[in-house]
C-alpha atoms as a PDB file:
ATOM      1  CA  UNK A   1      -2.035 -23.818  31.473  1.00  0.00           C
ATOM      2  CA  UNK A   2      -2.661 -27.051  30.184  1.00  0.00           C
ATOM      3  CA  UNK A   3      -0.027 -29.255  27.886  1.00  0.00           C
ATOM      4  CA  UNK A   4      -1.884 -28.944  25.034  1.00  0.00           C
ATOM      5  CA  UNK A   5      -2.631 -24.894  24.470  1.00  0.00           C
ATOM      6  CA  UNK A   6       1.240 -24.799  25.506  1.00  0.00           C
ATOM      7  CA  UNK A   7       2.637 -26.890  22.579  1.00  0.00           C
ATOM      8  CA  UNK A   8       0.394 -24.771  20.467  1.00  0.00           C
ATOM      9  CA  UNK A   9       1.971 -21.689  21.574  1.00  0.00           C
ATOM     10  CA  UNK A  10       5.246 -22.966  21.245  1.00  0.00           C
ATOM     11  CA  UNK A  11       4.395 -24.344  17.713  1.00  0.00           C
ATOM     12  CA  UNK A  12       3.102 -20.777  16.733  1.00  0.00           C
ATOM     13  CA  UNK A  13       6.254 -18.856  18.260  1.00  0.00           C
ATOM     14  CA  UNK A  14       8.655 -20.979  16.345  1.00  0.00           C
ATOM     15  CA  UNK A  15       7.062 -20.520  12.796  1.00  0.00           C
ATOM     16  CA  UNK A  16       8.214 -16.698  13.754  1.00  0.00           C
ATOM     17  CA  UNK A  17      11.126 -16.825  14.853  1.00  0.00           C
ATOM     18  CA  UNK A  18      14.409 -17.344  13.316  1.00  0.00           C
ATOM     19  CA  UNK A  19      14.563 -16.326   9.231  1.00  0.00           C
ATOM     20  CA  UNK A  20      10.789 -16.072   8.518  1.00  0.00           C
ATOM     21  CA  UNK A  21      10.715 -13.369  11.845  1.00  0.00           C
ATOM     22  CA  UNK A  22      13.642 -11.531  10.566  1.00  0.00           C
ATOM     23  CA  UNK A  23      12.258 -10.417   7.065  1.00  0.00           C
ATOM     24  CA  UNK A  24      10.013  -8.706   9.058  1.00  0.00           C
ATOM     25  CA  UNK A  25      11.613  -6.468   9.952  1.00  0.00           C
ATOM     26  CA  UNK A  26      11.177  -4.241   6.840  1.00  0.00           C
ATOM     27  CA  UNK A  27       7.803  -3.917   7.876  1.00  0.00           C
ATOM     28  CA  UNK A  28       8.880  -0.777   9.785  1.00  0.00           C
ATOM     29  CA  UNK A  29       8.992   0.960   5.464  1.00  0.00           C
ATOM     30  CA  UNK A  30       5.139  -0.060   5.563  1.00  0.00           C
ATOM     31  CA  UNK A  31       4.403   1.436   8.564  1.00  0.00           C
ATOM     32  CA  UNK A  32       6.573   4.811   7.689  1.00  0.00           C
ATOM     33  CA  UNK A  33       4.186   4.976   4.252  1.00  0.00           C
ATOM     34  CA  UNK A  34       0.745   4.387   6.580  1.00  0.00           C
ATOM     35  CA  UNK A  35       2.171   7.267   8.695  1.00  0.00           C
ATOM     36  CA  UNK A  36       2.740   9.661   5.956  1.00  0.00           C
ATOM     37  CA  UNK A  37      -0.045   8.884   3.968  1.00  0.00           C
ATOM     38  CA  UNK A  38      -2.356   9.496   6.882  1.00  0.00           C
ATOM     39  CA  UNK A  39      -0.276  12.467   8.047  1.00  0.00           C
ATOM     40  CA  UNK A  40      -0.649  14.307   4.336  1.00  0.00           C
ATOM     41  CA  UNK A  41      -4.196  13.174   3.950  1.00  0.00           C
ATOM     42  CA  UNK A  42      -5.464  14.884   7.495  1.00  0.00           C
ATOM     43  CA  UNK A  43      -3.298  17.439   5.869  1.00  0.00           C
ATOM     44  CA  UNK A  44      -5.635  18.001   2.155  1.00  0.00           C
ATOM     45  CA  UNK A  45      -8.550  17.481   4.784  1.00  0.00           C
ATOM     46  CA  UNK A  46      -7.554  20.434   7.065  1.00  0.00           C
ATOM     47  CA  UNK A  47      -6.158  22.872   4.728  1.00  0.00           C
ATOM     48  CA  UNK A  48      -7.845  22.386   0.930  1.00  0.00           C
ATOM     49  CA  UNK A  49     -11.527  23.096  -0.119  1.00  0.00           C
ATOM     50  CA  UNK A  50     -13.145  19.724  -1.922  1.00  0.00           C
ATOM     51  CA  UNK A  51     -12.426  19.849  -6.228  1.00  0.00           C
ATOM     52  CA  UNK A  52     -10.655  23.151  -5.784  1.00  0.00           C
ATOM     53  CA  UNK A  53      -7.152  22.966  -7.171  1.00  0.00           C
ATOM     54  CA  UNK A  54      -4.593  24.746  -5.736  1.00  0.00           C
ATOM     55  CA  UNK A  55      -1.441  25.419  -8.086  1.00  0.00           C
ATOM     56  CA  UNK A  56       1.774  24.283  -7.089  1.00  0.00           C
ATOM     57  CA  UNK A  57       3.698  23.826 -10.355  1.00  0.00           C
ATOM     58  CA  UNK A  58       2.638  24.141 -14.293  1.00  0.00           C
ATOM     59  CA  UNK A  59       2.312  20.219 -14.021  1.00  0.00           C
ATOM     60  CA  UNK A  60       1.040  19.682 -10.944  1.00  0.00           C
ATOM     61  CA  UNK A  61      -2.023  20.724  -8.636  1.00  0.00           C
ATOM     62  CA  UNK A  62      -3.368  19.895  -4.792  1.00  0.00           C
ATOM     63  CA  UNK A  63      -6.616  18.820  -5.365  1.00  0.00           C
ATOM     64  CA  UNK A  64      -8.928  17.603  -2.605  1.00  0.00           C
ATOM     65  CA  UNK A  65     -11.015  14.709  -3.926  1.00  0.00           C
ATOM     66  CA  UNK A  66     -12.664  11.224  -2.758  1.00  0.00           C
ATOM     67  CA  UNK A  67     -12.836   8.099  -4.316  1.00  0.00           C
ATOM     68  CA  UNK A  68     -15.270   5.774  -3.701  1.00  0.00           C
ATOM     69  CA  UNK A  69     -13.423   2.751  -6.052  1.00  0.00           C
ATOM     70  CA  UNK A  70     -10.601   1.720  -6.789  1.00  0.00           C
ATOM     71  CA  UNK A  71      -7.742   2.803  -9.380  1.00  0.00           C
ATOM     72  CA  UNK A  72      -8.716   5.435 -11.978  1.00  0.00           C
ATOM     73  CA  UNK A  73     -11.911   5.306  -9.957  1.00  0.00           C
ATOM     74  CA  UNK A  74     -12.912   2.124 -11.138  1.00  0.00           C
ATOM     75  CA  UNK A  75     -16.371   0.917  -9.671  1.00  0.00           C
ATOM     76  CA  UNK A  76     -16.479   4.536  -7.945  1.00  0.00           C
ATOM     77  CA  UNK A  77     -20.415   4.987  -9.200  1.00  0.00           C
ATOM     78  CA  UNK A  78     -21.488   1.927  -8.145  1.00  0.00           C
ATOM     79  CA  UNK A  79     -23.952   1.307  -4.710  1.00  0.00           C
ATOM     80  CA  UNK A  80     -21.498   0.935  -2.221  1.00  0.00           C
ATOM     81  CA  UNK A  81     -20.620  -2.485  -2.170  1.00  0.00           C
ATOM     82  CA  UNK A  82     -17.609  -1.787  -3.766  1.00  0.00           C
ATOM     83  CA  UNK A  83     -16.002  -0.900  -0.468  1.00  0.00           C
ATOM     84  CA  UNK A  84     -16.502  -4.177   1.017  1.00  0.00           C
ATOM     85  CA  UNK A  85     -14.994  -5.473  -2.003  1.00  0.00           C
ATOM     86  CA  UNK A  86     -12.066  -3.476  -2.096  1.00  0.00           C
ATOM     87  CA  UNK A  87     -11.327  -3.872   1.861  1.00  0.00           C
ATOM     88  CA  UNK A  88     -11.545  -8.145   1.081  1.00  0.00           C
ATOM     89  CA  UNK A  89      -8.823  -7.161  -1.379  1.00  0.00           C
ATOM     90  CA  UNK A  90      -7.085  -5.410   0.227  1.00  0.00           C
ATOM     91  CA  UNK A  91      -6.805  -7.585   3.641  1.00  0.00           C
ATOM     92  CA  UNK A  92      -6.223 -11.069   1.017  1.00  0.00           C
ATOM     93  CA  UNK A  93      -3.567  -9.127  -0.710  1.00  0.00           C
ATOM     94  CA  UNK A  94      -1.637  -7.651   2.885  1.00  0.00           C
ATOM     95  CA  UNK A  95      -1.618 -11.152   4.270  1.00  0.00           C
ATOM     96  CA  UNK A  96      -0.435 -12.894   0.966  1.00  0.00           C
ATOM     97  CA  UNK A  97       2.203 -10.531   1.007  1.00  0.00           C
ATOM     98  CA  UNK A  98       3.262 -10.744   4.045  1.00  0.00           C
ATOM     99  CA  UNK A  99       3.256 -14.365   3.753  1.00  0.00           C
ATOM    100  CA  UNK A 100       5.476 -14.217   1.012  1.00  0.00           C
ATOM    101  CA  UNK A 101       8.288 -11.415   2.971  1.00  0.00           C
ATOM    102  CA  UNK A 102       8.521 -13.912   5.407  1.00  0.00           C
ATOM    103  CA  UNK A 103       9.687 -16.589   2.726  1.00  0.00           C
ATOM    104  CA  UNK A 104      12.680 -13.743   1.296  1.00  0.00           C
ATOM    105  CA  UNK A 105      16.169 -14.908   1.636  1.00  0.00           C
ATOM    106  CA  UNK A 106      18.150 -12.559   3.255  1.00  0.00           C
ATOM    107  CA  UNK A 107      19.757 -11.809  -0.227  1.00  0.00           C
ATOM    108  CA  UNK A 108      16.164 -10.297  -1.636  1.00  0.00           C
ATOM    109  CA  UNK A 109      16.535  -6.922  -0.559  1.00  0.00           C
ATOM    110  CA  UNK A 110      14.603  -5.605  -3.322  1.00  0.00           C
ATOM    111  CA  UNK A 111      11.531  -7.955  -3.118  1.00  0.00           C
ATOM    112  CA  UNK A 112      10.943  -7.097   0.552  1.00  0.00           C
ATOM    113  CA  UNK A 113      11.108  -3.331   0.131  1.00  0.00           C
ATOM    114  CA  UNK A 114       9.134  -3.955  -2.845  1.00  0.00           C
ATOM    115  CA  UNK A 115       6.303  -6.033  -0.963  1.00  0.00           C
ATOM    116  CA  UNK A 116       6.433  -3.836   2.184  1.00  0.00           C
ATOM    117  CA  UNK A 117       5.905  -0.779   0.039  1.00  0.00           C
ATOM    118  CA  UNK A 118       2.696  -2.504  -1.233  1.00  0.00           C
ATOM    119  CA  UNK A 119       1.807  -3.314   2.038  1.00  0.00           C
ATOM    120  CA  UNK A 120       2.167   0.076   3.748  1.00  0.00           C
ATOM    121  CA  UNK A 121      -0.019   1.373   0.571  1.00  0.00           C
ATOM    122  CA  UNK A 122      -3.020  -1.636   0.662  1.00  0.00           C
ATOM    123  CA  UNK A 123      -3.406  -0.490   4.287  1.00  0.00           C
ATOM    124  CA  UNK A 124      -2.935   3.365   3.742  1.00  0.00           C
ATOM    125  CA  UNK A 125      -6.383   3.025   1.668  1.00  0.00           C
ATOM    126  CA  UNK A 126      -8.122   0.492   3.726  1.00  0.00           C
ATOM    127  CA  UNK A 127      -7.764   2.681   6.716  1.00  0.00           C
ATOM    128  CA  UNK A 128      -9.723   5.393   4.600  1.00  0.00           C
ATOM    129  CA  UNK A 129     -12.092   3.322   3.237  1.00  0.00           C
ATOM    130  CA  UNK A 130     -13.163   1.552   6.966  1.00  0.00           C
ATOM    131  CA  UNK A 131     -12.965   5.122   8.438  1.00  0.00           C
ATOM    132  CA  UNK A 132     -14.663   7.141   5.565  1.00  0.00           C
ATOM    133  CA  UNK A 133     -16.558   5.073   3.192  1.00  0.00           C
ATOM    134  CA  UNK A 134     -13.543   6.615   0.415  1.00  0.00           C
ATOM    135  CA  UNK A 135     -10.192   6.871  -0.383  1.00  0.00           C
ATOM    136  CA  UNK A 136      -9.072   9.966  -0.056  1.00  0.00           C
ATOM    137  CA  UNK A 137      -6.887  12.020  -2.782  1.00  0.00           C
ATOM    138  CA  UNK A 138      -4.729  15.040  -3.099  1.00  0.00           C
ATOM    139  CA  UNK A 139      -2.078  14.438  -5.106  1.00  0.00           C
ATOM    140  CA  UNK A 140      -3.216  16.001  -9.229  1.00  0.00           C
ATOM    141  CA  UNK A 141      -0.773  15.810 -11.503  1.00  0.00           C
ATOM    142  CA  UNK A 142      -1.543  17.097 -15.816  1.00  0.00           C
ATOM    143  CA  UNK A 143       0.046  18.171 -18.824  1.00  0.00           C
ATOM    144  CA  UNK A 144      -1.424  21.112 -20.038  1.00  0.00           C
ATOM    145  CA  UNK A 145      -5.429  20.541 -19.504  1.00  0.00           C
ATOM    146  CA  UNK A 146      -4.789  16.566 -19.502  1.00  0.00           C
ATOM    147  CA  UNK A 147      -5.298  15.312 -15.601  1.00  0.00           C
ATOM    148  CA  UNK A 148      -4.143  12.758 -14.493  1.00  0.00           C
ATOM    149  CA  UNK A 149      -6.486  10.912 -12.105  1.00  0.00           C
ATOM    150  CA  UNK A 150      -5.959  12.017  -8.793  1.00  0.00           C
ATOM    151  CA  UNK A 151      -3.952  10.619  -5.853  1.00  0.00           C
ATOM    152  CA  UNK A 152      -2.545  10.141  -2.626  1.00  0.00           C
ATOM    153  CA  UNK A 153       0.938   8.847  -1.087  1.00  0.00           C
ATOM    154  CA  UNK A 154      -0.377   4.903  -0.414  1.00  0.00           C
ATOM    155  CA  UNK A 155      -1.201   4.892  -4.157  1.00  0.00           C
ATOM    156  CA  UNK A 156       2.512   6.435  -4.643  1.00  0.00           C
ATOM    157  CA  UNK A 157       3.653   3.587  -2.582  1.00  0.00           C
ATOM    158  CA  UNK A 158       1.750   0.345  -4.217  1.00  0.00           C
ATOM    159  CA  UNK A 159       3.113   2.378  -7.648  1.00  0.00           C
ATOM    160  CA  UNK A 160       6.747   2.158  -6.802  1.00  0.00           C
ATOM    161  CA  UNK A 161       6.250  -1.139  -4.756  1.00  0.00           C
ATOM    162  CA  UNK A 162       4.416  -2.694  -7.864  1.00  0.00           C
ATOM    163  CA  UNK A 163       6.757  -1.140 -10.922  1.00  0.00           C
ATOM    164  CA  UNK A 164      10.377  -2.563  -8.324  1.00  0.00           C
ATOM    165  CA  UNK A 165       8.590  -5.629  -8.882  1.00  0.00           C
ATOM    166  CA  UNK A 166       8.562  -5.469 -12.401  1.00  0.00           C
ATOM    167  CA  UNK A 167      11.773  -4.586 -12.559  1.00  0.00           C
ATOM    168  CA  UNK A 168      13.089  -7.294 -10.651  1.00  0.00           C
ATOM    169  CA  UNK A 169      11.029  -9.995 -12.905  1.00  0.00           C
ATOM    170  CA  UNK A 170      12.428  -8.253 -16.169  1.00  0.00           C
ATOM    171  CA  UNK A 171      15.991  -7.901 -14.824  1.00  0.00           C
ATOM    172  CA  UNK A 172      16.868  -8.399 -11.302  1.00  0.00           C
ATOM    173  CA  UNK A 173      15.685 -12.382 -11.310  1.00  0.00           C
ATOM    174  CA  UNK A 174      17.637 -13.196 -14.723  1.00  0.00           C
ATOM    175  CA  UNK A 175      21.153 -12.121 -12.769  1.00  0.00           C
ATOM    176  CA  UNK A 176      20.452 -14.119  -9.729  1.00  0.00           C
ATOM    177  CA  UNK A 177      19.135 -17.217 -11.919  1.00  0.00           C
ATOM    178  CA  UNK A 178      22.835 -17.261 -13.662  1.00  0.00           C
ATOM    179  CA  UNK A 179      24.607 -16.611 -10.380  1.00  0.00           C
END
């Protein structure tokens, strides 16, 4: 192998090893959300019938149901493009992300699970809409005959991930500003 290409190796291992490799490792929460949102969406696939709720609770319904956009179906009636759009999203955000983990002190336990949760959720939905052209949803939640939009556990996941974030701009950040 030549000089050159070796240095460049090197130079590439180092940037991950050491503190920026070691946030990583709460990747493994992002991959345990892709699991079990893939896991419970085979699951709506295989055992419920498309728009047909099934009851579970007086609040809460399994509902099989696709979604072409994005949140509250946003952009679900337009040509298709929107999927393309969405999957450019959802790659930019992932890798910003990730970016960003890597940059945690050790200390910001609640950012990472916060980002990785986000992650694990982008990529949850991005598998579906490669694979299927949609998102796919299950999860119907209402008061009375109010619904809810529907959906699934990688939207559960960006949800949490997203509102821990607020939480730690609102509160979390102040304490460790006056520490």
């Amino acid at each position: 192998m030549n000089k050159g290409l070796t240095h460049n190796m090197n130079l590439i291992k180092s940037q991950f090893e050491g503190v920026q490799a070691a946030r990583l490792k709460w990747l493994w929460i992002a991959v345990l959300a892709i699991i079990l949102d893939f896991v419970t969406k085979q699951m709506a696939e295989h055992f419920l019938v498309y728009a047909q709720p099934v009851y579970v609770l007086p609040f809460f319904d399994l509902t099989l149901l696709y979604n072409k956009g994005a949140a509250f179906s946003f952009l679900a009636n337009e040509s298709g493009w929107q999927r393309w759009f969405f999957t450019v999203i959802a790659i930019g955000v992932s890798t910003a992300l990730t970016i960003w983990l890597m940059t945690l002190k050790s200390t910001e336990k609640w950012i990472a699970a916060a980002l990785v949760l986000i992650i694990g959720g982008a990529i949850g939905n991005l598998y579906d809409r490669l694979a299927y052209g949609h998102v796919v949803d299950f999860i119907h939640v209402h008061w009375g005959p109010h619904y809810f939009p529907a959906f699934n556990i990688a939207d559960s996941a960006i949800t949490i991930g997203a509102g821990m974030l607020i939480i730690d701009s609102l509160f979390l950040s102040k304490d460790k500003q006056d520490d």
